[in-house]
N, C-alpha and C. Protein backbone atom coordinates (compact mmCIF):
# COMPACT_ATOMS: atom_id res chain seq x y z
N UNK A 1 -60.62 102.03 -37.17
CA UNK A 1 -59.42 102.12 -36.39
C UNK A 1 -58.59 100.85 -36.66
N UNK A 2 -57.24 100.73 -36.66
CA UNK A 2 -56.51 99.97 -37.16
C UNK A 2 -55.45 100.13 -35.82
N UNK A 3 -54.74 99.09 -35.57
CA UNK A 3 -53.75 98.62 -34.31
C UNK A 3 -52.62 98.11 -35.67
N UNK A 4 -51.71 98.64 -35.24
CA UNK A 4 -50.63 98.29 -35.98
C UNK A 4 -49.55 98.98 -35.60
N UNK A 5 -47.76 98.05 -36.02
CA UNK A 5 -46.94 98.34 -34.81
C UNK A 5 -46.29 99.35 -35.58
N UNK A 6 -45.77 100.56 -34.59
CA UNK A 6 -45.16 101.76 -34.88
C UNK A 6 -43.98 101.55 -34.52
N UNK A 7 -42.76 102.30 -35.34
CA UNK A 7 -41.68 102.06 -35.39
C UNK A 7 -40.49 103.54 -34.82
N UNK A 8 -40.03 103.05 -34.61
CA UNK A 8 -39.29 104.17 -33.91
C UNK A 8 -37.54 104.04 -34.02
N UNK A 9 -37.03 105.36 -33.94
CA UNK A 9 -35.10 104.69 -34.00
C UNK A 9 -34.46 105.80 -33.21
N UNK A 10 -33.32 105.91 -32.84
CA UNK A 10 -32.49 106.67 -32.43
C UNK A 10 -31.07 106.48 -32.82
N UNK A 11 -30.27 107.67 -33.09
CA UNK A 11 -29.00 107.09 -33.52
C UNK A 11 -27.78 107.87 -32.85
N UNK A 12 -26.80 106.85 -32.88
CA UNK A 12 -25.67 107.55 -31.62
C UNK A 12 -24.20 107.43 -33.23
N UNK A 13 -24.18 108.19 -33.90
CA UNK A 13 -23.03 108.26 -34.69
C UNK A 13 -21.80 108.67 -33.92
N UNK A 14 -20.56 108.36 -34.19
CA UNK A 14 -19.75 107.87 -33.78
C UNK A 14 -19.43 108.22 -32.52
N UNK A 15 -20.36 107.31 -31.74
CA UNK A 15 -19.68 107.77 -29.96
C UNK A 15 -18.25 107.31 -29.98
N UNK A 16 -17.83 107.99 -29.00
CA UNK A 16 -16.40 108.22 -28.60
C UNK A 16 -16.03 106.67 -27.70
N UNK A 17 -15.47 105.88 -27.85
CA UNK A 17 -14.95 104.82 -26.78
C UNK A 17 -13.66 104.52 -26.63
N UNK A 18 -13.37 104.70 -24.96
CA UNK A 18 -12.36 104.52 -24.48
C UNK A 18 -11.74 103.46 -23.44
N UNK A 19 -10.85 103.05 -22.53
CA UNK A 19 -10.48 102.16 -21.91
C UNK A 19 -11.50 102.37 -20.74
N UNK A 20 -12.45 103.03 -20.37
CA UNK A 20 -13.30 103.25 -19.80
C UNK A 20 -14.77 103.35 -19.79
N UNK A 21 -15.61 102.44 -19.11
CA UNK A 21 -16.44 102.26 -19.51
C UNK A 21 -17.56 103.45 -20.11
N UNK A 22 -18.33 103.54 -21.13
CA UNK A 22 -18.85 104.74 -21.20
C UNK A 22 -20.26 104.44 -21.70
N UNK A 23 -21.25 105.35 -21.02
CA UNK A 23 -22.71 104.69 -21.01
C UNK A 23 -23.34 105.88 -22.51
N UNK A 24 -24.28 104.85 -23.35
CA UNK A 24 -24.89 105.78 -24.03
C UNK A 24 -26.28 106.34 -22.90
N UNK A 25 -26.90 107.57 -23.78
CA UNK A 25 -28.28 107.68 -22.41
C UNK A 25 -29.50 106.63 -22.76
N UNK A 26 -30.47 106.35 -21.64
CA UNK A 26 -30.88 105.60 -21.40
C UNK A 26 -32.13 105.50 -22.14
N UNK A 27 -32.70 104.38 -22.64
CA UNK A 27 -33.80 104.58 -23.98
C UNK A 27 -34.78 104.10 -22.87
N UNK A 28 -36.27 104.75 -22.72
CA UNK A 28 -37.58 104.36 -22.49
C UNK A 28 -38.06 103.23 -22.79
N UNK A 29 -38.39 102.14 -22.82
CA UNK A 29 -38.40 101.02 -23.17
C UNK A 29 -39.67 100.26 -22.67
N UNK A 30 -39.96 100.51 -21.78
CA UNK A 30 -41.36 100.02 -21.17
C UNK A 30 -42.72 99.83 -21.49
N UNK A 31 -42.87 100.80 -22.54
CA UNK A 31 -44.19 100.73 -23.43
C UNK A 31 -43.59 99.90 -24.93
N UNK A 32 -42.44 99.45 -24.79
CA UNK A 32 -41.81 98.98 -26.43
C UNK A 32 -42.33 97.40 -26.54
N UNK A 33 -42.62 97.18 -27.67
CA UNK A 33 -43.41 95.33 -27.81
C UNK A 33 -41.85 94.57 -28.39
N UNK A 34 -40.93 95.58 -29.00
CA UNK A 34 -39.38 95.05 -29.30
C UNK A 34 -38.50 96.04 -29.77
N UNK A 35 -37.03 95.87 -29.00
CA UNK A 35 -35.96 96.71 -28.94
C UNK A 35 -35.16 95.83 -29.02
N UNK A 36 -33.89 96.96 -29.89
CA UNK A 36 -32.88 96.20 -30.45
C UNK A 36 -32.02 97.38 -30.58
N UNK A 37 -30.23 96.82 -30.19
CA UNK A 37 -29.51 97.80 -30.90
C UNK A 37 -28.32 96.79 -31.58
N UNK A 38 -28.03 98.02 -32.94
CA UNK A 38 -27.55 97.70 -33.81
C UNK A 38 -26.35 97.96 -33.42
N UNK A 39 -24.57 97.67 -33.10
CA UNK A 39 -23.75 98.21 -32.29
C UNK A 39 -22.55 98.44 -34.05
N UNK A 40 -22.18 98.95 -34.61
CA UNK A 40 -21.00 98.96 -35.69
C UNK A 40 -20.09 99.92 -34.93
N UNK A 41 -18.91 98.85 -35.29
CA UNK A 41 -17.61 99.69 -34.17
C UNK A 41 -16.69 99.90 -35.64
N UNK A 42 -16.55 101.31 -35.60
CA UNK A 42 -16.21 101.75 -36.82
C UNK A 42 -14.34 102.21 -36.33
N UNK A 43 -14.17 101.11 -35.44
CA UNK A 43 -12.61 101.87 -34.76
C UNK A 43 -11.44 100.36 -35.82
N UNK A 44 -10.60 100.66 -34.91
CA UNK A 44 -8.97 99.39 -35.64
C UNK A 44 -9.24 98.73 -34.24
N UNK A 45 -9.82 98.82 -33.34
CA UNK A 45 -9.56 97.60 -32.23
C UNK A 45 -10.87 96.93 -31.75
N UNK A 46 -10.87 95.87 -30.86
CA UNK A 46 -12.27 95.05 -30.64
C UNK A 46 -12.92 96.42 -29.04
N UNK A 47 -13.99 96.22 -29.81
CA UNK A 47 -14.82 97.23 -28.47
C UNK A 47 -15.77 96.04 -27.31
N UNK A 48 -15.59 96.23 -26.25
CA UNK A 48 -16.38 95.67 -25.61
C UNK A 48 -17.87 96.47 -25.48
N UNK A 49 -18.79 95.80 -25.47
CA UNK A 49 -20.49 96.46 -25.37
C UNK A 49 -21.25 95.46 -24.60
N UNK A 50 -21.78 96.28 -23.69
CA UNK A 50 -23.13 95.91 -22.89
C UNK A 50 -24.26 96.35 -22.98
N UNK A 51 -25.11 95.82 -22.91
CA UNK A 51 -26.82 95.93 -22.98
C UNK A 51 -26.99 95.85 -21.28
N UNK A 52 -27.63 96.91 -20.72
CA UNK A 52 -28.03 97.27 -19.30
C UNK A 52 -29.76 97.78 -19.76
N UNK A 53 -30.16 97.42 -18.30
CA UNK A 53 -31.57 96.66 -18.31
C UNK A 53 -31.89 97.50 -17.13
N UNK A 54 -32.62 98.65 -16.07
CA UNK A 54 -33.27 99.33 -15.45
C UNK A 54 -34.26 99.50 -15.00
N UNK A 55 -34.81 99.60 -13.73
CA UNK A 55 -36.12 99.71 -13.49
C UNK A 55 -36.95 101.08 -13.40
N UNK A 56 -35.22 102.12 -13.11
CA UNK A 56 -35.34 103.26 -12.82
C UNK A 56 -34.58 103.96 -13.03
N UNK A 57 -33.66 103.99 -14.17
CA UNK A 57 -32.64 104.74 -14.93
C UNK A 57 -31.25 105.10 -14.34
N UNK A 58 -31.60 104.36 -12.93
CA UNK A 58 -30.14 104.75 -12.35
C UNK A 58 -29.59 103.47 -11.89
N UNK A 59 -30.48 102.55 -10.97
CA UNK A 59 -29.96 101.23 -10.56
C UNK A 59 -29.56 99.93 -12.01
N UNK A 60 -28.70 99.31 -12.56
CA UNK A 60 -28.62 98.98 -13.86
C UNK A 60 -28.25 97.39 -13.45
N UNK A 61 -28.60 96.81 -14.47
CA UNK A 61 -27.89 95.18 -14.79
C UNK A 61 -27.32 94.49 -15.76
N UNK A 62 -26.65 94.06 -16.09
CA UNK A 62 -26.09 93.75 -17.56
C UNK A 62 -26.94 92.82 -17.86
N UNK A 63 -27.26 92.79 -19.13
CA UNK A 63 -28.60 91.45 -19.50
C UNK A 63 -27.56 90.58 -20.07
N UNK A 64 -26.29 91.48 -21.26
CA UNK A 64 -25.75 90.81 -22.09
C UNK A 64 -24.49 91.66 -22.27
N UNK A 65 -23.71 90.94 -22.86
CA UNK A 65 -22.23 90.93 -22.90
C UNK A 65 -21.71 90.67 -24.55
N UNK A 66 -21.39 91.66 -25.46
CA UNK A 66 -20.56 91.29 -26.73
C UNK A 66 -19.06 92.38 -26.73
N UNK A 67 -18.32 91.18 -27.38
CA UNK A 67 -17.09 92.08 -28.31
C UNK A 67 -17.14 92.24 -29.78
N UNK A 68 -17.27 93.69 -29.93
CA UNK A 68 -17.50 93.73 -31.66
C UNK A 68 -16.21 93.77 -32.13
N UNK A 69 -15.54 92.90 -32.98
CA UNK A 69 -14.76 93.00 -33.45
C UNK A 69 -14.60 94.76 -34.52
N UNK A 70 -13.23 94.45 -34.56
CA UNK A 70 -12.89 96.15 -35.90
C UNK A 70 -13.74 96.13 -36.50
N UNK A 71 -14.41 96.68 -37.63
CA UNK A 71 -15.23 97.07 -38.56
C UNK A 71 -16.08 96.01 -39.04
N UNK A 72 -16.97 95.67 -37.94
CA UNK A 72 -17.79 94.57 -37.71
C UNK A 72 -19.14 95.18 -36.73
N UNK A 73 -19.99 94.10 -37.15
CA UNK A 73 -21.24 94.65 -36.30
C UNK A 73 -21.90 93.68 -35.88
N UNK A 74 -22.68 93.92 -34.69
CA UNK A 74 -23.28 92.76 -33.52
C UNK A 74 -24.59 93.67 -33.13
N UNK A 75 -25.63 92.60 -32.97
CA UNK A 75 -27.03 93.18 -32.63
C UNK A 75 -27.18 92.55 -31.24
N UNK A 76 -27.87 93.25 -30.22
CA UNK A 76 -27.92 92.96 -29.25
C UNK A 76 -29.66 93.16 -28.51
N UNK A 77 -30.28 92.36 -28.45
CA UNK A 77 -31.75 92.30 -27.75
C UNK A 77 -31.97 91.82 -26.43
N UNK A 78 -32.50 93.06 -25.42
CA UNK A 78 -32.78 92.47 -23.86
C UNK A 78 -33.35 91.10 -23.97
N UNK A 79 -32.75 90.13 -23.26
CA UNK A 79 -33.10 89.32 -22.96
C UNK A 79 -34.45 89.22 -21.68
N UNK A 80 -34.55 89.84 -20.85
CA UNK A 80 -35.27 90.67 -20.00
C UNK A 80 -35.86 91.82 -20.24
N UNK A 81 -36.88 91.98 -19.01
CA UNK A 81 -38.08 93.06 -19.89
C UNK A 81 -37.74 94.16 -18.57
N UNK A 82 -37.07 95.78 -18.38
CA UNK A 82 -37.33 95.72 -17.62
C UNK A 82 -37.58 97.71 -18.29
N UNK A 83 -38.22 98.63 -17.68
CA UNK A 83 -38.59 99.95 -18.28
C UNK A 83 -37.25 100.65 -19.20
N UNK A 84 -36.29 100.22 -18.94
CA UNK A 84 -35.12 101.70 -19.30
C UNK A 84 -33.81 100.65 -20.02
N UNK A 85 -33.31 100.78 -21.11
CA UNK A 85 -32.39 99.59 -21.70
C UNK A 85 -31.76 100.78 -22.20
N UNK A 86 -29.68 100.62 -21.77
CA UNK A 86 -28.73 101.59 -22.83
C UNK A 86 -27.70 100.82 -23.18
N UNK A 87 -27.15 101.18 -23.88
CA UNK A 87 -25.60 100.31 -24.30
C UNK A 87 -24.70 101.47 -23.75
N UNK A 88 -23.55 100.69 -22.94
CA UNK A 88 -22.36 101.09 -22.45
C UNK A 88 -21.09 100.66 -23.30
N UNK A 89 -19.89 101.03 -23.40
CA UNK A 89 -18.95 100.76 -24.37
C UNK A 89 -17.48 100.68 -23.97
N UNK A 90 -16.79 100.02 -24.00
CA UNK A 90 -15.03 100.31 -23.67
C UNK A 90 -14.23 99.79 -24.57
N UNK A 91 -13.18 99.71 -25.34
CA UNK A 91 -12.45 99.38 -25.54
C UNK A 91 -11.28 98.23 -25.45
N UNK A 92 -10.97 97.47 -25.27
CA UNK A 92 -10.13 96.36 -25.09
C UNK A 92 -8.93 96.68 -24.96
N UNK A 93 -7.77 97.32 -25.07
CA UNK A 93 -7.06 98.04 -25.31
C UNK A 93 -6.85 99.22 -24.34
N UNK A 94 -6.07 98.96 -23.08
CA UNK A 94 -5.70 100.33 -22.13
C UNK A 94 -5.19 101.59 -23.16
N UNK A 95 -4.83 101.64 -24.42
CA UNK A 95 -4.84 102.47 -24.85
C UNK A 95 -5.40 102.98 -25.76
N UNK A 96 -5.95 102.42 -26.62
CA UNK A 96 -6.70 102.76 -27.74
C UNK A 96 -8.08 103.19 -27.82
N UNK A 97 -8.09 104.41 -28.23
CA UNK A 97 -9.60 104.83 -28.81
C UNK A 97 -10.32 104.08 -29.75
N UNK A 98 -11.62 104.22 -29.71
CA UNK A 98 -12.41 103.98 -30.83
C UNK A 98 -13.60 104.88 -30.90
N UNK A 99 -14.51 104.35 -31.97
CA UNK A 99 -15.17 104.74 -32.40
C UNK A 99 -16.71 103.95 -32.87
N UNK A 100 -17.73 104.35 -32.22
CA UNK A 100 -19.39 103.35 -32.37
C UNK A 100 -20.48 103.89 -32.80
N UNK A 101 -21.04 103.35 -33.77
CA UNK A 101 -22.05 103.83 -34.30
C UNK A 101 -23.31 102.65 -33.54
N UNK A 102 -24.22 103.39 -33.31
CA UNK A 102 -25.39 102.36 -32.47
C UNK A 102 -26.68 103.21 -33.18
N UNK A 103 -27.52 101.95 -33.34
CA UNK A 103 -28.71 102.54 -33.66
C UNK A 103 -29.76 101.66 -33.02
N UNK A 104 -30.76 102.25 -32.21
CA UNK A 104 -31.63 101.90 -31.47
C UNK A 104 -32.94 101.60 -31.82
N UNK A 105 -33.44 100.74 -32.83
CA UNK A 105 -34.40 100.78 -33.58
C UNK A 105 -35.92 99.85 -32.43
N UNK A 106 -37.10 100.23 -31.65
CA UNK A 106 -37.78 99.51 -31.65
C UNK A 106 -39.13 99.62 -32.14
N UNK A 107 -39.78 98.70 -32.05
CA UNK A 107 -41.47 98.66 -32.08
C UNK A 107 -42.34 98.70 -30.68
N UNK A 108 -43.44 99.32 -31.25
CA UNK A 108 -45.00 99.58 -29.86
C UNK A 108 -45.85 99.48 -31.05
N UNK A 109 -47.07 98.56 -30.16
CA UNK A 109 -48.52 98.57 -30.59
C UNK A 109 -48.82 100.10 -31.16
N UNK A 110 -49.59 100.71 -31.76
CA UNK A 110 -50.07 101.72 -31.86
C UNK A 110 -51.58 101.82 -32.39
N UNK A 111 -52.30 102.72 -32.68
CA UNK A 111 -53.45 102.77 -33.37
C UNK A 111 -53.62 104.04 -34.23
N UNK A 112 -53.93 103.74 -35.47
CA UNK A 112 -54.34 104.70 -36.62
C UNK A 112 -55.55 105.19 -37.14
């Protein structure tokens, strides 16, 4: 038997972001040894993104705070450990749409 870490991803191609905040759904996180999301804002304006942190998928906290610039990308890792981690998204811009690609890549112990 062998312990070795298993890898896992999820991917959110081009969520929709608007002047309003908008939550991706909420990733399981509690059995994870490391999580990370990859945020590429594939829009013409700066997107605001948060990393929210859960104990119970509904009560939330911001761990962390980035602006991805236009066609630029920012990685974002809980700073805190808590079961349930999503990225939320808005726009900068009362008017402008964009557009986010996020990919949710983490690791867990496993055995083979």
């Amino acid at each position: 038997m062998t312990i070795s870490p298993l890898f896992s991803e999820h991917q959110f191609i081009g969520f929709p972001v608007s002047s309003s905040i908008s939550p991706l759904p909420w990733q399981k996180s509690g059995t994870k040894t490391m999580i990370s999301y990859a945020v590429m804002n594939q829009g013409d304006h700066p997107v605001s993104v948060r990393l929210e942190i859960s104990p119970n998928s509904f009560d939330s906290f911001i761990d962390s705070e980035e602006i991805v610039a236009a066609k630029e990308m920012k990685v974002l890792v809980p700073s805190r450990f808590l079961k349930w981690t999503r990225i939320s998204a808005s726009t900068q811009q009362s008017t402008g749409l964009g557009k986010i690609d996020v990919y949710v890549q983490a690791q867990s112990i496993g055995m083979s």
